[in-house]
C-alpha atoms as a PDB file:
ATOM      1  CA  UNK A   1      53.767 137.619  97.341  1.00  0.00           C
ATOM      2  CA  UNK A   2      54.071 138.256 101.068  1.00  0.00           C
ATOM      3  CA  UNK A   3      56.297 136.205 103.153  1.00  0.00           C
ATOM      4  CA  UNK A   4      57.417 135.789 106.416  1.00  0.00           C
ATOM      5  CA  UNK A   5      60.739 134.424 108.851  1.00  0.00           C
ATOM      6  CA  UNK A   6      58.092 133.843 111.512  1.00  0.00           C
ATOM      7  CA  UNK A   7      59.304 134.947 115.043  1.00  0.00           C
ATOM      8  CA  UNK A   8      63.147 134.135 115.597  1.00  0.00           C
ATOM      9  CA  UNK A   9      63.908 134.125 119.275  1.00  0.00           C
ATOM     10  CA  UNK A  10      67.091 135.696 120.179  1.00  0.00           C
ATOM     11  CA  UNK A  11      68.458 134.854 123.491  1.00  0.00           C
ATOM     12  CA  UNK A  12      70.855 132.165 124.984  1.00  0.00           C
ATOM     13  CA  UNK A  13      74.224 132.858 125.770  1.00  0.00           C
ATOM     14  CA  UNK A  14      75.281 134.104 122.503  1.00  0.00           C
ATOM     15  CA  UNK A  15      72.248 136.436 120.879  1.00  0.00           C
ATOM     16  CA  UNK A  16      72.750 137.810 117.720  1.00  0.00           C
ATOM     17  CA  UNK A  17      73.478 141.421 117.506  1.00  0.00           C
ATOM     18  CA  UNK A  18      72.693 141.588 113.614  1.00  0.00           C
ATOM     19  CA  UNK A  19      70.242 140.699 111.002  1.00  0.00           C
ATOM     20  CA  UNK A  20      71.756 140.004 107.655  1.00  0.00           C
ATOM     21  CA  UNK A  21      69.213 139.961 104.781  1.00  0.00           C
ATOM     22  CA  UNK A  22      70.601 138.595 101.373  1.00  0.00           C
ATOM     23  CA  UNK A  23      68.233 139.420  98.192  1.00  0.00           C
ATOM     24  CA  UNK A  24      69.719 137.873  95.268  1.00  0.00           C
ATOM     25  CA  UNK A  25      67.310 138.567  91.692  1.00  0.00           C
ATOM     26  CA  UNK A  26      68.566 135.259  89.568  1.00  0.00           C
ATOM     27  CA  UNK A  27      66.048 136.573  86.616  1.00  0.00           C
ATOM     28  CA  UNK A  28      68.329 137.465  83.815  1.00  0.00           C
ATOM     29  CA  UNK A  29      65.951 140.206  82.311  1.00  0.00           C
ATOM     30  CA  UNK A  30      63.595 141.704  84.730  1.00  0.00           C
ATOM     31  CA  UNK A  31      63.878 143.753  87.510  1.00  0.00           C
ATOM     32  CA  UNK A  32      61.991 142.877  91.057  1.00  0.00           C
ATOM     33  CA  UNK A  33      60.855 145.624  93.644  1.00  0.00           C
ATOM     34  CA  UNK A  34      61.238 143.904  97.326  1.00  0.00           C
ATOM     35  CA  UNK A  35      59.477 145.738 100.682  1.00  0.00           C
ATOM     36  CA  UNK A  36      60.803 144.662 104.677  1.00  0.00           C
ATOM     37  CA  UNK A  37      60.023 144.894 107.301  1.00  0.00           C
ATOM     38  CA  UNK A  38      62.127 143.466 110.688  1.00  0.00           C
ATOM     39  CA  UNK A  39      60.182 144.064 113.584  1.00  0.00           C
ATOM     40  CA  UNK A  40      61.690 142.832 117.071  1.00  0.00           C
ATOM     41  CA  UNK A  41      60.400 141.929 120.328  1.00  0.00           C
ATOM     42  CA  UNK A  42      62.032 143.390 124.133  1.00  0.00           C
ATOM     43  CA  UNK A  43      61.373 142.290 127.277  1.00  0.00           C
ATOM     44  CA  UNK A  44      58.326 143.295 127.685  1.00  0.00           C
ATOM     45  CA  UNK A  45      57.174 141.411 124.806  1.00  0.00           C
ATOM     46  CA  UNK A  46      56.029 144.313 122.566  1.00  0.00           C
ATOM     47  CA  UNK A  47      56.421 143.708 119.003  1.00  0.00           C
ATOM     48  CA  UNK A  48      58.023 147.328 117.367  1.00  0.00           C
ATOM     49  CA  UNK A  49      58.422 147.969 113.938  1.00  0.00           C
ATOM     50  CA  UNK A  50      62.426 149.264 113.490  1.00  0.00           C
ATOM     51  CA  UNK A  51      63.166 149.138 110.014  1.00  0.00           C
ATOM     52  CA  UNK A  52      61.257 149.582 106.890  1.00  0.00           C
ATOM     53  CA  UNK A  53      62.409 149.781 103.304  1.00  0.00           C
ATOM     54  CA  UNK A  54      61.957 149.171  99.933  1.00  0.00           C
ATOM     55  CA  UNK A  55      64.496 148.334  97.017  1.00  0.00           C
ATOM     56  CA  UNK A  56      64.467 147.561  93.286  1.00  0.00           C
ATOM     57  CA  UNK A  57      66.944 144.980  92.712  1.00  0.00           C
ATOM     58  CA  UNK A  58      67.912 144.825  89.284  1.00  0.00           C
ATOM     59  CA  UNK A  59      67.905 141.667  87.295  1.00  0.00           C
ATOM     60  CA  UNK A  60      71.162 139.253  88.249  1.00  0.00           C
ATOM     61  CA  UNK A  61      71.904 141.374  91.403  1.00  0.00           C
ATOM     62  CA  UNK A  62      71.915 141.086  94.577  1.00  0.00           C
ATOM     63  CA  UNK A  63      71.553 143.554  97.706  1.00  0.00           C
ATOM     64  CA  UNK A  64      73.295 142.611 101.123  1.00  0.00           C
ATOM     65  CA  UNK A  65      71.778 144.275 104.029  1.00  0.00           C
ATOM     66  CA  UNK A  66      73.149 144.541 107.675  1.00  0.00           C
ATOM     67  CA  UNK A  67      71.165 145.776 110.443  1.00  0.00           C
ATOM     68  CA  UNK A  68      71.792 146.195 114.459  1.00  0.00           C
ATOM     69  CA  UNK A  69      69.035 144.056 116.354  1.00  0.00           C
ATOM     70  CA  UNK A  70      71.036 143.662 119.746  1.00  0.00           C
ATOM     71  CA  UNK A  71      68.896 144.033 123.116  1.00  0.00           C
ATOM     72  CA  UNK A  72      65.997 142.139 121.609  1.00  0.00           C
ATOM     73  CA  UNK A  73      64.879 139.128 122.605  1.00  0.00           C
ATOM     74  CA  UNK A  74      63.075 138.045 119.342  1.00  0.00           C
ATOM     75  CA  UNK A  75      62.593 139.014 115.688  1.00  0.00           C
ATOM     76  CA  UNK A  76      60.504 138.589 112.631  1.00  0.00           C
ATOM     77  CA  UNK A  77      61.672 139.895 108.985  1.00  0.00           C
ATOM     78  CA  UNK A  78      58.261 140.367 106.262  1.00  0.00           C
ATOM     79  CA  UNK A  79      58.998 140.905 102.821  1.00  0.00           C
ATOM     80  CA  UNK A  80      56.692 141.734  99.893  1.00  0.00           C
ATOM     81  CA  UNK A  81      58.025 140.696  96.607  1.00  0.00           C
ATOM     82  CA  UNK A  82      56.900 142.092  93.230  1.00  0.00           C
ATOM     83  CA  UNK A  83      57.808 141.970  89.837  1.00  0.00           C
ATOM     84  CA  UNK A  84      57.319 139.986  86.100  1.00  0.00           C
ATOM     85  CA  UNK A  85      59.016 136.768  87.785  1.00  0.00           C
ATOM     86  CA  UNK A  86      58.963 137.220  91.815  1.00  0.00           C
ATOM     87  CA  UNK A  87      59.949 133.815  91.963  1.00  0.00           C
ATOM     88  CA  UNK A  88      63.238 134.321  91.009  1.00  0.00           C
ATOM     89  CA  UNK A  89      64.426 136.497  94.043  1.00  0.00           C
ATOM     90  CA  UNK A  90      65.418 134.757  96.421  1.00  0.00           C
ATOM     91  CA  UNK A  91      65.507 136.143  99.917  1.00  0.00           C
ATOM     92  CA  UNK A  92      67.757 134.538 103.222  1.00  0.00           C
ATOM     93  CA  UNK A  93      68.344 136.011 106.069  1.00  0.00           C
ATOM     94  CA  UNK A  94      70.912 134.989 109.440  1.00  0.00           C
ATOM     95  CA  UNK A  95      71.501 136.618 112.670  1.00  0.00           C
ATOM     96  CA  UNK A  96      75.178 136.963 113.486  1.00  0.00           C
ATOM     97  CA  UNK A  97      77.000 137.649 116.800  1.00  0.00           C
ATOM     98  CA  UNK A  98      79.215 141.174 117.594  1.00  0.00           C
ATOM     99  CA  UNK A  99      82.066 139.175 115.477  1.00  0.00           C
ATOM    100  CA  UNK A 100      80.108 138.739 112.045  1.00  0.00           C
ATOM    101  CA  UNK A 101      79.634 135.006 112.829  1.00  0.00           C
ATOM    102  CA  UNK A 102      76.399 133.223 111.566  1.00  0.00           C
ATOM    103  CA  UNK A 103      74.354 131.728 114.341  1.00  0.00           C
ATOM    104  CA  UNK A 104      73.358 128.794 112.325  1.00  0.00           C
ATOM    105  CA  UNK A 105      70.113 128.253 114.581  1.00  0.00           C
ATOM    106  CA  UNK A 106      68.829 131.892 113.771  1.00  0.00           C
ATOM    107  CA  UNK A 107      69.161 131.240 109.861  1.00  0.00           C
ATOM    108  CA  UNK A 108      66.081 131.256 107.629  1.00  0.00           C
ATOM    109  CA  UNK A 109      66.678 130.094 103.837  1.00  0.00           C
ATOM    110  CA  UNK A 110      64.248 131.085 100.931  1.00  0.00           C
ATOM    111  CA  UNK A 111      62.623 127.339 101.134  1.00  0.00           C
ATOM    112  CA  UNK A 112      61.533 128.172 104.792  1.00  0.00           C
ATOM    113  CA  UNK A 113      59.913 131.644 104.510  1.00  0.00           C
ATOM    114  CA  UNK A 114      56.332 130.947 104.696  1.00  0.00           C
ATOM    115  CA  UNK A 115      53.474 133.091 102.622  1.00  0.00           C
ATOM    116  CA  UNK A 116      51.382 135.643 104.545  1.00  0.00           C
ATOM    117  CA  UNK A 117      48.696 137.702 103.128  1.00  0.00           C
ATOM    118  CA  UNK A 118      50.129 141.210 103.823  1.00  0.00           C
ATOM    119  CA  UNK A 119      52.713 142.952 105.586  1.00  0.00           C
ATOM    120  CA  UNK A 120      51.764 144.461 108.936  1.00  0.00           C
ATOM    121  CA  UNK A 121      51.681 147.798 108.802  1.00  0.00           C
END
């Protein structure tokens, strides 16, 4: 199952400088395998893949990842889940300023990630 944040802009007068991505596998037996991709946007408006991964998260864990997105002026974050229950990871992700704060208008919960057929390459 594919999903996406959609584009997130990022610019006002306080832009986020990070990308927190919280992956939390609630099944109590079985492991889930979870791809992502963040891709960001400058001002020129080209859209760059920057970071690409993927994890096994092992059943009732969770993975907390951190990753420097300041300069750009938007975002997107694609995940492919896979597993015997993909359901039960669930996936949220929040930009937060130099200080660690959440920018509550740049936060995407699992409920608002919307299916896609495939990760861009």
């Amino acid at each position: 199952m594919a999903l996406t944040t959609g584009i997130i802009t990022n610019t006002g007068t306080a832009p986020a400088t990070n990308l927190v991505i919280n992956i939390d596998n609630d099944n109590l037996s079985f492991s889930s395998t979870v791809v992502y991709h963040v891709y960001v946007w400058n001002s020129v408006v080209s859209k760059s893949l920057v970071y690409a991964n993927l994890l096994n998260i092992n059943a009732n864990t969770s993975q907390i990842i951190n990753l420097n997105i300041a300069g750009n002026t938007s975002y997107e974050v694609q995940f492919l889940v896979n597993g015997q229950v993909p359901t039960d990871t669930v996936i949220t992700v929040f930009g937060t300023d130099s200080s660690g704060n959440v920018i509550h208008y740049q936060n995407v919960l699992n409920t608002e990630l919307t299916s896609i057929a495939q990760l861009n390459p």
